[in-house]
Protein backbone atom coordinates (compact mmCIF):
# COMPACT_ATOMS: atom_id res chain seq x y z
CA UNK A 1 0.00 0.00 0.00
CA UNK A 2 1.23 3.70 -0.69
CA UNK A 3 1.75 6.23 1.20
CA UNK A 4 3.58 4.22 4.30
CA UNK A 5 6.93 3.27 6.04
CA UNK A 6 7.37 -0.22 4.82
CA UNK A 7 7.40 -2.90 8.46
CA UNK A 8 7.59 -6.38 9.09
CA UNK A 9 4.48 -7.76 10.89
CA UNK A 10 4.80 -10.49 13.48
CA UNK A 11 1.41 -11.82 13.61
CA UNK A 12 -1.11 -12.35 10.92
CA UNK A 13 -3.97 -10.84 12.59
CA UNK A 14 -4.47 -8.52 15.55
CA UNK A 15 -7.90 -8.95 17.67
CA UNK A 16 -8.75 -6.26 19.79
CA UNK A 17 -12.09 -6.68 21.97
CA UNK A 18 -13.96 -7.51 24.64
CA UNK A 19 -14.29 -11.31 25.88
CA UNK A 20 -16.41 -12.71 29.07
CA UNK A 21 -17.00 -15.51 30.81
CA UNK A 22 -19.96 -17.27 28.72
CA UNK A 23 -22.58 -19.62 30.96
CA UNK A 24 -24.05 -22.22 28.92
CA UNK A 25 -27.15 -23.83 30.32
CA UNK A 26 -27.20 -27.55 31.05
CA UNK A 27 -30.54 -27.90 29.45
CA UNK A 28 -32.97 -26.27 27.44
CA UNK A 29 -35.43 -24.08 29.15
CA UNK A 30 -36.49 -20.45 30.87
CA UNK A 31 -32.75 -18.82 32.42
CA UNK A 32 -35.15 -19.34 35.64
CA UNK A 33 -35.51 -22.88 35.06
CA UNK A 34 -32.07 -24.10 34.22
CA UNK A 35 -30.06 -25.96 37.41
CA UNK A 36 -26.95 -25.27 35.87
CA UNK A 37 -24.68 -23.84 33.61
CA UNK A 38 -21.08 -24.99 31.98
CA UNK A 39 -18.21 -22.57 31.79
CA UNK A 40 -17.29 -20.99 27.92
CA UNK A 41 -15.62 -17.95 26.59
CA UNK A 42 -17.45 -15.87 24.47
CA UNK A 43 -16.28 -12.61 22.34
CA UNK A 44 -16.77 -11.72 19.02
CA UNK A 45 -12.83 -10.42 18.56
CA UNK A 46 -11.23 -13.20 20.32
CA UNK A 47 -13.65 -15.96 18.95
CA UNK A 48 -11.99 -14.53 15.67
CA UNK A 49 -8.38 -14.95 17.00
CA UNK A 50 -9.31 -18.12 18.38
CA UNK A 51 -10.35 -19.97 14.75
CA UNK A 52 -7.63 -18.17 13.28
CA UNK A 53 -5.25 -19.92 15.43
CA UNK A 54 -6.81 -23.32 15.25
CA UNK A 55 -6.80 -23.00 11.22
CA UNK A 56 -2.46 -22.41 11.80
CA UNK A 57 -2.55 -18.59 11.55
CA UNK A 58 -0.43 -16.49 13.84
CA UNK A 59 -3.10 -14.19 16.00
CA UNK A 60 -2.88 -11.71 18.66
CA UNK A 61 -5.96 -10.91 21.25
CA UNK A 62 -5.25 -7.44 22.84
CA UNK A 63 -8.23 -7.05 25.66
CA UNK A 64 -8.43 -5.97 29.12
CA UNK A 65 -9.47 -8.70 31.98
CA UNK A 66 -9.94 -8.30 35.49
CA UNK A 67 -7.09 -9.06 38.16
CA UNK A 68 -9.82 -12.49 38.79
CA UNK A 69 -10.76 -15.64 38.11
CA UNK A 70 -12.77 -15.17 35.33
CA UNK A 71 -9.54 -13.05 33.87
CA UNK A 72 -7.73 -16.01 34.53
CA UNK A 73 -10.03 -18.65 32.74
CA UNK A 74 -10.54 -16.23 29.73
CA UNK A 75 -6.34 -15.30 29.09
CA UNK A 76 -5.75 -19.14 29.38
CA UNK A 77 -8.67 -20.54 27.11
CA UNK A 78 -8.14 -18.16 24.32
CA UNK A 79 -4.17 -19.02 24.93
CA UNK A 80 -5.00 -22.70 24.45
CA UNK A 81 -6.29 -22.45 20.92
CA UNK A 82 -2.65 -20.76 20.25
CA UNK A 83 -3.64 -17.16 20.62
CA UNK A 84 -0.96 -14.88 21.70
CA UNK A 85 -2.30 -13.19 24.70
CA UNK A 86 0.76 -11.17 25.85
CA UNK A 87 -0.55 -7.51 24.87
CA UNK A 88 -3.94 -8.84 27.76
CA UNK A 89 -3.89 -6.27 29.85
CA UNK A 90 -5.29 -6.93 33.86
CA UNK A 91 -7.44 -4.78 35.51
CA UNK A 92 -7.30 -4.76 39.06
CA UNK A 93 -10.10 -2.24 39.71
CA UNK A 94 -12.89 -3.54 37.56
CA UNK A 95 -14.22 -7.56 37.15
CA UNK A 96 -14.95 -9.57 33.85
CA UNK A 97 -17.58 -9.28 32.25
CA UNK A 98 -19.57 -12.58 32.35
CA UNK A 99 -22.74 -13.30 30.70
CA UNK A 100 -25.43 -16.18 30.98
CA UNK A 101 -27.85 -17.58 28.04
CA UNK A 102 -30.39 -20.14 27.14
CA UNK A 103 -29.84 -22.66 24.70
CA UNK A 104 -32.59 -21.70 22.46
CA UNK A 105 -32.23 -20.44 19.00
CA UNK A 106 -30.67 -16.01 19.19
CA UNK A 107 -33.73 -15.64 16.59
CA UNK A 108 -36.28 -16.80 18.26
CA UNK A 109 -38.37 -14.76 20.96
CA UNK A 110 -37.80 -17.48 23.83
CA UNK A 111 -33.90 -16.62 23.98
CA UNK A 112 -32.71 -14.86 26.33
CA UNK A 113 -29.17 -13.24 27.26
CA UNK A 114 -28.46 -11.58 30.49
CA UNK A 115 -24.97 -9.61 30.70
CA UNK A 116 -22.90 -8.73 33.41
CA UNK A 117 -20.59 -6.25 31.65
CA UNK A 118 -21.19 -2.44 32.62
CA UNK A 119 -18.20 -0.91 34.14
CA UNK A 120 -15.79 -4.49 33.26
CA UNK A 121 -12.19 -4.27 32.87
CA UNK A 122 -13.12 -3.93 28.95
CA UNK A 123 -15.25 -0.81 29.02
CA UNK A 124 -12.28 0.91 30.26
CA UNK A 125 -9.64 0.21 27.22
CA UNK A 126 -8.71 4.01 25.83
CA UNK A 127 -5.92 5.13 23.73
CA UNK A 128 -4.38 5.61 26.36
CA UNK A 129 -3.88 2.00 28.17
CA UNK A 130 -3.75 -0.74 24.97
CA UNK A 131 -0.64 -1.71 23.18
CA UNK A 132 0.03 0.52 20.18
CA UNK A 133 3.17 -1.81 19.83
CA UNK A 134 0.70 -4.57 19.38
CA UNK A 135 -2.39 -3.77 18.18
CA UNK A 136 -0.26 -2.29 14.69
CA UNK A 137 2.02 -5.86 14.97
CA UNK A 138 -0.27 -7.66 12.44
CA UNK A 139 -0.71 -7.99 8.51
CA UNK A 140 -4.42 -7.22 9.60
CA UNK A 141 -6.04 -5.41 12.63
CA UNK A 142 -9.31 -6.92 13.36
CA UNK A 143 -12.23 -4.80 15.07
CA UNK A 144 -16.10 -4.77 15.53
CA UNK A 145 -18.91 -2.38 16.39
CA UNK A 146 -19.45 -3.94 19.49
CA UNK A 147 -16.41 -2.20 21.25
CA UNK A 148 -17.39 1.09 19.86
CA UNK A 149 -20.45 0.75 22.14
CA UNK A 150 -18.76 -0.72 25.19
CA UNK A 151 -18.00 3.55 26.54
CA UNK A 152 -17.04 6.63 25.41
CA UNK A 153 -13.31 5.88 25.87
CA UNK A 154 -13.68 3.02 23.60
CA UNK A 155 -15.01 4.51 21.09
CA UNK A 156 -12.02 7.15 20.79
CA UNK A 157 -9.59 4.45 20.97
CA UNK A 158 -11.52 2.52 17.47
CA UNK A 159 -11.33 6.35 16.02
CA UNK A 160 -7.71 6.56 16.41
CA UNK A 161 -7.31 3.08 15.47
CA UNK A 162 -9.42 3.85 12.02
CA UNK A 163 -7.33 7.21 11.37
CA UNK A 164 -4.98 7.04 9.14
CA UNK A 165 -1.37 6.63 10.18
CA UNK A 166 2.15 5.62 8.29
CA UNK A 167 2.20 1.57 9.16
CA UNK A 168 -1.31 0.87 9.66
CA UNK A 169 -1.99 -2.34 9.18
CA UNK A 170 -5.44 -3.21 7.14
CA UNK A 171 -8.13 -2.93 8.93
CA UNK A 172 -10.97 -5.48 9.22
CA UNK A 173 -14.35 -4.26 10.77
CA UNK A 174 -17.34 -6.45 11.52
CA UNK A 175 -20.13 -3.80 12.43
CA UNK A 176 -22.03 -5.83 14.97
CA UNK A 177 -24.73 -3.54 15.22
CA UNK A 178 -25.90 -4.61 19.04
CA UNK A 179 -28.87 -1.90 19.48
CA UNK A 180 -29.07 -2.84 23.07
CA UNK A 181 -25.25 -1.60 24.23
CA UNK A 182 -25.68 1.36 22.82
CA UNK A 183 -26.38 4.19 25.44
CA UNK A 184 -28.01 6.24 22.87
CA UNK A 185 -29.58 4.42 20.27
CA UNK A 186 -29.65 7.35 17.76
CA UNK A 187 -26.11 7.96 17.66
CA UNK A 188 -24.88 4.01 17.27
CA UNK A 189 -25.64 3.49 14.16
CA UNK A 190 -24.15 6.72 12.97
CA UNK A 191 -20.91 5.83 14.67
CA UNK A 192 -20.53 2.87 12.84
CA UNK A 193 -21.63 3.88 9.83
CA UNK A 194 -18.25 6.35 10.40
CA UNK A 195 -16.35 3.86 11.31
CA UNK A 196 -17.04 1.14 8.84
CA UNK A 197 -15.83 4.00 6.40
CA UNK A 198 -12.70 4.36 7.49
CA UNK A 199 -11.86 1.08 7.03
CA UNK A 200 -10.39 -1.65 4.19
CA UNK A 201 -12.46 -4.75 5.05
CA UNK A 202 -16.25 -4.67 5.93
CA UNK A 203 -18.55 -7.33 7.14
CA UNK A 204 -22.09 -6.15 7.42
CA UNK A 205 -25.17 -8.06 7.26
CA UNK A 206 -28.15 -6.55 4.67
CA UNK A 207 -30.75 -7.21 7.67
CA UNK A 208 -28.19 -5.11 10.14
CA UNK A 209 -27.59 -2.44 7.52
CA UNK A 210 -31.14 -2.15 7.04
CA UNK A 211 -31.55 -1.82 11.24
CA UNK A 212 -29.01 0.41 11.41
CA UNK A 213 -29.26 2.96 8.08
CA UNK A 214 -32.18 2.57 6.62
CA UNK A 215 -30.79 1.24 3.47
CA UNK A 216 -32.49 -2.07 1.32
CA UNK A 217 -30.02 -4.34 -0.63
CA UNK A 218 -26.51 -5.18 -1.35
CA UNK A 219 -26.37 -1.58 -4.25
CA UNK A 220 -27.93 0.72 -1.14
CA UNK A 221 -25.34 -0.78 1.02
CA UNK A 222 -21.86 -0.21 -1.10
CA UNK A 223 -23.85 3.15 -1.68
CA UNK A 224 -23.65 4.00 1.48
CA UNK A 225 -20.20 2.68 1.95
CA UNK A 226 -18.30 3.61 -0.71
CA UNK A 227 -14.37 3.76 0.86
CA UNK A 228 -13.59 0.02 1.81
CA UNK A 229 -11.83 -1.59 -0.62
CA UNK A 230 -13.60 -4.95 0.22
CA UNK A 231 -17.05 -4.67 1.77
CA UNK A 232 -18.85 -8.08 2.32
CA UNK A 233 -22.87 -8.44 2.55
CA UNK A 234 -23.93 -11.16 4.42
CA UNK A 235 -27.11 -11.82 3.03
CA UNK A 236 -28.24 -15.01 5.54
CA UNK A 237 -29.73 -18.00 3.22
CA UNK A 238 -29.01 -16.31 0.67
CA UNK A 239 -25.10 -16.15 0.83
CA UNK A 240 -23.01 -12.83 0.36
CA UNK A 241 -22.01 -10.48 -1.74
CA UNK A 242 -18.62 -8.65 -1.88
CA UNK A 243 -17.74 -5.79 -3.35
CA UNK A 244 -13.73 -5.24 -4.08
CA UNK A 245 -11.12 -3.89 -6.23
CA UNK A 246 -8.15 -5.03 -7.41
CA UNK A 247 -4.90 -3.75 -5.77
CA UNK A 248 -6.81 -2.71 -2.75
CA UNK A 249 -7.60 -4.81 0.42
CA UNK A 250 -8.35 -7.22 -1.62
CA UNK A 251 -4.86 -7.84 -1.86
CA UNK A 252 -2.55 -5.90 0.70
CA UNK A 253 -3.46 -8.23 3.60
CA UNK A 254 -1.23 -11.01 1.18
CA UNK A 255 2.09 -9.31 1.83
CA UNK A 256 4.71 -9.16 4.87
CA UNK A 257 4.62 -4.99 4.73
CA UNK A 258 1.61 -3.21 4.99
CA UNK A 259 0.46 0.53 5.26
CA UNK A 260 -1.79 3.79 5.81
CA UNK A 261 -4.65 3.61 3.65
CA UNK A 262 -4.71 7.10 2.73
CA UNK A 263 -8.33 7.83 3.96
CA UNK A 264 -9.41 11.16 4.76
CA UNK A 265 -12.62 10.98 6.46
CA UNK A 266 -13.50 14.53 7.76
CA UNK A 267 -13.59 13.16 11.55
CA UNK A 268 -12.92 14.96 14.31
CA UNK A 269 -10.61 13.57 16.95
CA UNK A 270 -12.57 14.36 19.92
CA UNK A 271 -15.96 12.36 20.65
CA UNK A 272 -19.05 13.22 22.97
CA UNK A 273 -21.55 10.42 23.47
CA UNK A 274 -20.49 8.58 20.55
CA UNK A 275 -22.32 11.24 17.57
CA UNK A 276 -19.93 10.97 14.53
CA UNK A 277 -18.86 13.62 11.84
CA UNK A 278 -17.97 11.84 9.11
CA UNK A 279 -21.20 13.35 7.17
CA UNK A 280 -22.09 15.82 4.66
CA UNK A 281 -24.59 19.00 5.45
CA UNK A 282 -27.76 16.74 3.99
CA UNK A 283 -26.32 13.66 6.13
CA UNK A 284 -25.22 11.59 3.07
CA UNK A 285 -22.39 9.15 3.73
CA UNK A 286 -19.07 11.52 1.66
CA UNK A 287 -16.28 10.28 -0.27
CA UNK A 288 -12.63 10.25 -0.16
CA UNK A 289 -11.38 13.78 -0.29
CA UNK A 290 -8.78 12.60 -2.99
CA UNK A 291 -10.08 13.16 -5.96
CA UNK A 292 -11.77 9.61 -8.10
CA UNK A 293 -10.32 7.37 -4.82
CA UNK A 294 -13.17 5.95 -4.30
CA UNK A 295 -14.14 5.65 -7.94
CA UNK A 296 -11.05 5.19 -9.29
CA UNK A 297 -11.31 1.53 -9.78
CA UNK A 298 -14.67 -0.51 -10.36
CA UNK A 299 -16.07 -2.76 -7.50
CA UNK A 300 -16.13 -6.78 -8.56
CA UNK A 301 -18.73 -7.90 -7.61
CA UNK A 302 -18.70 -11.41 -6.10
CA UNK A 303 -22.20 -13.33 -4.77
CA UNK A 304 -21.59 -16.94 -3.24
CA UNK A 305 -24.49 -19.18 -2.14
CA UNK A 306 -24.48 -20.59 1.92
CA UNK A 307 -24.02 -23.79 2.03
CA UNK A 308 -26.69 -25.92 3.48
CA UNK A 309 -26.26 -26.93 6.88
CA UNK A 310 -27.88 -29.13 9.95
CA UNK A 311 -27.67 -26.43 12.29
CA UNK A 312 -27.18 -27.95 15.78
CA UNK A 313 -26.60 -24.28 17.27
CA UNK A 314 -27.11 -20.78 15.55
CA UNK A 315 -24.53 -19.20 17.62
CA UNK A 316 -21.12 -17.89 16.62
CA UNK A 317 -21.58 -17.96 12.53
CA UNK A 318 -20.58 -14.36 11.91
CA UNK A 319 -17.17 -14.30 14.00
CA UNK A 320 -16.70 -17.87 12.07
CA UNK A 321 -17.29 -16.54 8.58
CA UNK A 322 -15.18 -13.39 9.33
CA UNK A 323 -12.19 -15.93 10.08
CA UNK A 324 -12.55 -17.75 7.00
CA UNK A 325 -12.41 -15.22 4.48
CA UNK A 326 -9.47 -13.48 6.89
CA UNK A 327 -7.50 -16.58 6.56
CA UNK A 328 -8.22 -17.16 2.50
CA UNK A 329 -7.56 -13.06 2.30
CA UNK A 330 -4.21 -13.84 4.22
CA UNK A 331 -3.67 -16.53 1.53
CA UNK A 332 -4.02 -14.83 -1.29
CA UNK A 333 -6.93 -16.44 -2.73
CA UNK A 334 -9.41 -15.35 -5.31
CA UNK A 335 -12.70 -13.32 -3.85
CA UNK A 336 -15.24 -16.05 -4.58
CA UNK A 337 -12.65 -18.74 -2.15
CA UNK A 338 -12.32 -16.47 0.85
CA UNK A 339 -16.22 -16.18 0.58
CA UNK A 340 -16.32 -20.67 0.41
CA UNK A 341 -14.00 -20.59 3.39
CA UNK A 342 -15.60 -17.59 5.30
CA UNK A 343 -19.23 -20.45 4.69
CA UNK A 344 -17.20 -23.26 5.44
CA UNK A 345 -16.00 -22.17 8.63
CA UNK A 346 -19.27 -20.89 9.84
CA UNK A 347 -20.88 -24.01 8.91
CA UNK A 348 -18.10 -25.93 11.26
CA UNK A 349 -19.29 -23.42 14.41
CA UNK A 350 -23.24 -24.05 13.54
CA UNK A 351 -22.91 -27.99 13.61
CA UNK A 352 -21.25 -27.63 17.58
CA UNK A 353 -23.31 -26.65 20.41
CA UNK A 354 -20.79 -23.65 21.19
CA UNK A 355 -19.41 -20.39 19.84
CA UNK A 356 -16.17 -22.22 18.56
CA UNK A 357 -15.16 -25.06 17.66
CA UNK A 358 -12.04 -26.80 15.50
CA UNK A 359 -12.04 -25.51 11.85
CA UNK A 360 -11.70 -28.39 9.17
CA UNK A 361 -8.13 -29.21 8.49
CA UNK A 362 -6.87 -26.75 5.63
CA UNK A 363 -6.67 -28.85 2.59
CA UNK A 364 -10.35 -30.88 3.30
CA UNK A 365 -11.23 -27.32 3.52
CA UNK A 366 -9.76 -26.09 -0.09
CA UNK A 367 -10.90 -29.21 -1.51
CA UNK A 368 -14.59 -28.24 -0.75
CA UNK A 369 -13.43 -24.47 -1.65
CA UNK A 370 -12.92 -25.85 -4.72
CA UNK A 371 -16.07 -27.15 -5.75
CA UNK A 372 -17.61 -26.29 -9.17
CA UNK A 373 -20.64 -24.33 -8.55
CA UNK A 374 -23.10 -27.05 -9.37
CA UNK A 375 -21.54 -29.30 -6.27
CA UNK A 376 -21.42 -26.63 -4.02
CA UNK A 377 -25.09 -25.84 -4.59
CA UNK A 378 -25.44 -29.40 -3.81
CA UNK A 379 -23.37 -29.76 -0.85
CA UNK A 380 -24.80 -30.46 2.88
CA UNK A 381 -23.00 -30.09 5.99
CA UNK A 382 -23.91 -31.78 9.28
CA UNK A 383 -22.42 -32.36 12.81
CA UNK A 384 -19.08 -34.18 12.29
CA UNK A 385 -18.32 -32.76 8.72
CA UNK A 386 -15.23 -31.52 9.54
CA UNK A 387 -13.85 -35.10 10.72
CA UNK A 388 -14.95 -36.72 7.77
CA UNK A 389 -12.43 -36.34 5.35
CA UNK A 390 -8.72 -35.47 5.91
CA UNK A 391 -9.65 -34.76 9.77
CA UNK A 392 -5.88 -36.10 10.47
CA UNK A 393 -4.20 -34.11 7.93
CA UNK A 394 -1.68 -31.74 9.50
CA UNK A 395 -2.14 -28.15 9.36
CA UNK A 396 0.47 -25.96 7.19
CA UNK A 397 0.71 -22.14 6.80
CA UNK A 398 1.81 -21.04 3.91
């Protein structure tokens, strides 16, 4: 990328986020009802770092745990799936967040989640107490929406982290639209409409993007996110759509060096309750201040069908697919691949009862990447799918 002092990255991807303590219920049933609960982590960030790891990447979690048990359990389970958590910062003035939930379906009205997060060790990250050294270590920095909301401290820290600087790695947003952390829930979706902007690799899903902005379809959606080079539409049954052009994202995450983007964005540095800038007088989404940036090159546009899948548990799909297509992005692999592998690894999470589980081994994985399109339309995933093939084949980076 132009425009940057040229560095050597030593990890492949940079997490930074909130995780907690997840209880998982023993058995179906009202939060009231169930006797018991097993133990889980649970983060949208580090469940990123954490497939990323198992599929033989090299990943970094930066977060902020309290000096506690919980802390404890949470640095050593995300270290156990080969996450580096070295840049985890302890907290010995706030707790962990923790957070109990049913084992019914998220899209159904009979689940329920109750968190225990407000004032955790999390809320309190800030510019001012993360790892610079670390967070810009990667080929990629990895964020989502859902730390934006966490305070107002957090929020400045994912501005500065968007801005451009000489070195920035790229930057992969998820924008996790959570209406229920937001404080104010005018000014949320503005925020990460902002921040989404400023970055190189999108993940938003059409029913979010409608939640959030208003806007219908995969055309409204680019529209209204013009900058990133690659901006994926997840689309549900119907698969996703990505929008990306050549010499962009699409391909600077493939290389050892990586850079500022070059964005200019029209933010200001300093943030009240979360209300961003980033707008024109009549509130439409601007573009790149240097002139045909935006427009220079055309999108290609990429759709790719879901694959069909026994779901055993709808839980943990979007952190899954964002790993995939971050580890076929690291690769260097054509758009419609990174989508396969972003499907494939979300359909290893859905057939598990938990929010992670072991991704299938790399080359079982390319293999089904591989597919023509009439076989992949025909493919069906259940529980065990990623042990069926090649499950003892050893896992290479390359």
């Amino acid at each position: 990328m132009s425009g940057s002092a040229a560095r050597t990255a030593t990890a492949d991807v940079v997490c930074l986020g909130e995780s907690m303590v997840t209880f998982l219920p023993s058995q179906p049933g009202r939060l009231a009802d169930v006797p018991s609960f097993g133990r889980g982590i649970g983060g949208a960030e580090s469940n990123v770092a954490c497939a990323l790891a198992a599929a033989g990447h090299r990943t970094k979690w930066v977060g902020r745990v309290g000096a506690d048990g919980f802390g404890d359990h949470l640095v050593d389970a995300i270290a156990a799936y080969g996450v580096d958590t070295s840049a985890v910062r302890r907290d010995p003035d706030r707790p962990t967040g923790i957070y109990f939930r049913t084992a019914t379906d998220r899209a159904t009205d009979t689940h329920e989640v109750a968190y225990y997060r407000a004032g955790s060790a999390a809320s309190a990250m800030s510019p001012h107490n993360v790892p610079y050294e670390d967070l810009l270590s990667g080929r990629v920095l990895h964020l989502s929406g859902i730390t934006a909301a966490l305070s107002a401290d957090c929020l400045a820290l994912l501005h500065d982290l968007t801005a451009p600087r000489d070195g920035r790695p790229l930057v992969s947003f998820d924008v996790n639209h959570r209406p229920g952390l937001w404080r104010d829930g005018h000014a949320g979706p503005r925020v990460l409409l902002d921040l989404a902007r400023r970055c190189d690799l999108v993940f938003v899903g059409e029913d979010e993007a409608e939640e959030a902005w208003g806007v219908h379809g995969t055309e409204e959606i680019r529209a209204a996110l013009p900058e990133p080079d690659v901006l994926v539409v997840k689309r549900g049954a119907d698969g996703v759509t990505v929008f990306s052009r050549t010499g962009g994202a699409a391909h600077g995450a493939g290389h050892d060096t990586a850079g500022a983007t070059g964005h200019d964005t029209g933010v200001a540095a300093g943030h009240d309750a979360g209300v961003a800038a980033g707008h024109d007088a009549a509130g439409a989404p601007g573009h790149r201040a240097a002139e045909g940036a935006a427009g220079a090159a055309e999108d290609t546009v990429t759709t790719v069908p879901s694959l069909r899948v026994d779901v055993v548990a709808a839980v943990g799909a979007g952190d899954a697919f964002a790993a995939g297509f971050l580890s076929a992005t690291l690769r260097d692999l054509p758009v419609r691949d990174r989508a396969r592998h972003g499907h494939l690894m979300a359909a290893a999470v859905l057939t598990v009862p938990g929010d992670l589980t072991g991704p299938p081994p790399r080359a079982h994985a390319d293999r089904l990447a591989a597919l023509d399109d009439d076989a992949w339309g025909t493919l069906r995933l259940g529980p065990g799918w990623t042990l069926a093939a090649g499950a003892n084949e050893e896992v290479r980076v390359t």
